[in-house]
Protein backbone atom coordinates (compact mmCIF):
# COMPACT_ATOMS: atom_id res chain seq x y z
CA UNK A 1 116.05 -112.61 -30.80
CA UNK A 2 119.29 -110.80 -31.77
CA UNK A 3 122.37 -112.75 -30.80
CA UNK A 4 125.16 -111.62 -28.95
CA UNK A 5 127.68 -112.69 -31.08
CA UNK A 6 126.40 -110.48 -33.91
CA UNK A 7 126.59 -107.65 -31.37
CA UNK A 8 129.50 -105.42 -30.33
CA UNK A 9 130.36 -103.76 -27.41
CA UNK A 10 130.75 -100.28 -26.34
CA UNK A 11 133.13 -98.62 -25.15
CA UNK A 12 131.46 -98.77 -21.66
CA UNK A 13 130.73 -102.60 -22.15
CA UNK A 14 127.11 -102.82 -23.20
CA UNK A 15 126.16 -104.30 -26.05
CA UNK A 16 125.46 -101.75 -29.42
CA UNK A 17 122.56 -103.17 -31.48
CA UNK A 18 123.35 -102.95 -34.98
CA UNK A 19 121.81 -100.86 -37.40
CA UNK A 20 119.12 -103.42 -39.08
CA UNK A 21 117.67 -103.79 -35.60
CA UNK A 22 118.13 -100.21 -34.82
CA UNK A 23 115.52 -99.34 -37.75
CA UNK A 24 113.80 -102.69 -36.95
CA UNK A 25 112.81 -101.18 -33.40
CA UNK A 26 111.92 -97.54 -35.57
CA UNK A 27 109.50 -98.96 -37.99
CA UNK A 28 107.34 -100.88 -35.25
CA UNK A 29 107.48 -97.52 -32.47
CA UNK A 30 106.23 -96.22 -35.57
CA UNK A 31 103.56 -98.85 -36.09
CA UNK A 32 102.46 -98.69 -32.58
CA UNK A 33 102.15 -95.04 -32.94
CA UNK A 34 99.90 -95.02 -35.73
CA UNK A 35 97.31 -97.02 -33.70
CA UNK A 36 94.17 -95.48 -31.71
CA UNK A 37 95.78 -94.61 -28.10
CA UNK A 38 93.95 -97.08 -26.20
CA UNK A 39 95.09 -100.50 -28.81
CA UNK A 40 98.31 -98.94 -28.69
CA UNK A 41 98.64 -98.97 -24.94
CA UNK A 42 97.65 -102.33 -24.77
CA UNK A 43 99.88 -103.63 -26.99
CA UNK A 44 103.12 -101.47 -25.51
CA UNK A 45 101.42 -103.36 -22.13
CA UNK A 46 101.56 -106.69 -23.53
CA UNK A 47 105.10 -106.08 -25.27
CA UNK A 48 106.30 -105.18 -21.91
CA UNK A 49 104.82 -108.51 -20.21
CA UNK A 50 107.02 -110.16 -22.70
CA UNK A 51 104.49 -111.13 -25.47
CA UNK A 52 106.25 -111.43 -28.51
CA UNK A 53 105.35 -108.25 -30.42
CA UNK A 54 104.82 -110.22 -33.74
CA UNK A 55 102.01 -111.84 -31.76
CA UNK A 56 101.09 -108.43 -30.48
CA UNK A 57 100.71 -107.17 -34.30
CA UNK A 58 99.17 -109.93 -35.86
CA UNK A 59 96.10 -110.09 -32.94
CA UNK A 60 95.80 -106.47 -33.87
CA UNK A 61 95.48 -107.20 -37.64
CA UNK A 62 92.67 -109.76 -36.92
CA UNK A 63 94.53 -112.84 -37.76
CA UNK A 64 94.56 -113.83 -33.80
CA UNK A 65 91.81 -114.20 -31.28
CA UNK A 66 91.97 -111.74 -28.26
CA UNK A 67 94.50 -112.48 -25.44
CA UNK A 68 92.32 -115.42 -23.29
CA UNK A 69 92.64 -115.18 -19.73
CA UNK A 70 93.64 -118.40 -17.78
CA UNK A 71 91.03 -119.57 -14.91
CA UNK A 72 92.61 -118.85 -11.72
CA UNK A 73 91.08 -121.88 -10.21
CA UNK A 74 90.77 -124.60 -12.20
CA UNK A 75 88.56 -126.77 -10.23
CA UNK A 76 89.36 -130.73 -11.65
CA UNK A 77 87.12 -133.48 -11.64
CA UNK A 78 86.62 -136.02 -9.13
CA UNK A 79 87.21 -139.33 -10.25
CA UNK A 80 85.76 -142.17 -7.53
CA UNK A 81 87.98 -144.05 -6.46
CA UNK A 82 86.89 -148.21 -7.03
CA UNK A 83 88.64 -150.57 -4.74
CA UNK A 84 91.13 -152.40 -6.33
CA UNK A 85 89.68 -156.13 -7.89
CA UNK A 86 90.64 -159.11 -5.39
CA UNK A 87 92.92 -161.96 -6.44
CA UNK A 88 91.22 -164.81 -6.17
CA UNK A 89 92.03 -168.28 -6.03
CA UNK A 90 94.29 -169.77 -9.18
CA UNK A 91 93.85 -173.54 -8.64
């Protein structure tokens, strides 16, 4: 994440990003671009879902498994209930 205090401002008030992150943002459109169409999709998909795209990249170069997909229903086990023990007598 780029912080705002390394940013400046335009004249209009948004923030500029500077140039390193400029040709940061280059080299991985590029990246993407180089990929089949459908992997590339995906990962512009996942990017946009805010997936970090360093995680994006290194499930492409193998070094990840595939994206798992949560259950939507996690069904949790029962555990019986047991009464609690009684107190019995002390003297």
């Amino acid at each position: 994440m780029i912080s705002t205090m390394t940013m400046k401002m335009n004249s209009t008030g948004a923030y500029v990003l500077p140039d390193f992150a400029k040709n940061l943002m280059k080299i991985f459109e590029e990246f993407i671009d180089k990929l089949p169409p459908a992997l590339a999709q995906q990962a512009k998909k996942d990017i946009a879902a805010g997936e970090s795209p360093i995680t994006v990249i290194e499930r492409i170069k193998g070094n990840m498994p595939p994206k798992a997909e949560l259950p939507r229903n996690p069904k949790k086990e029962r555990v019986a209930r047991v009464p609690p023990p009684e107190q019995g007598s002390l003297f």
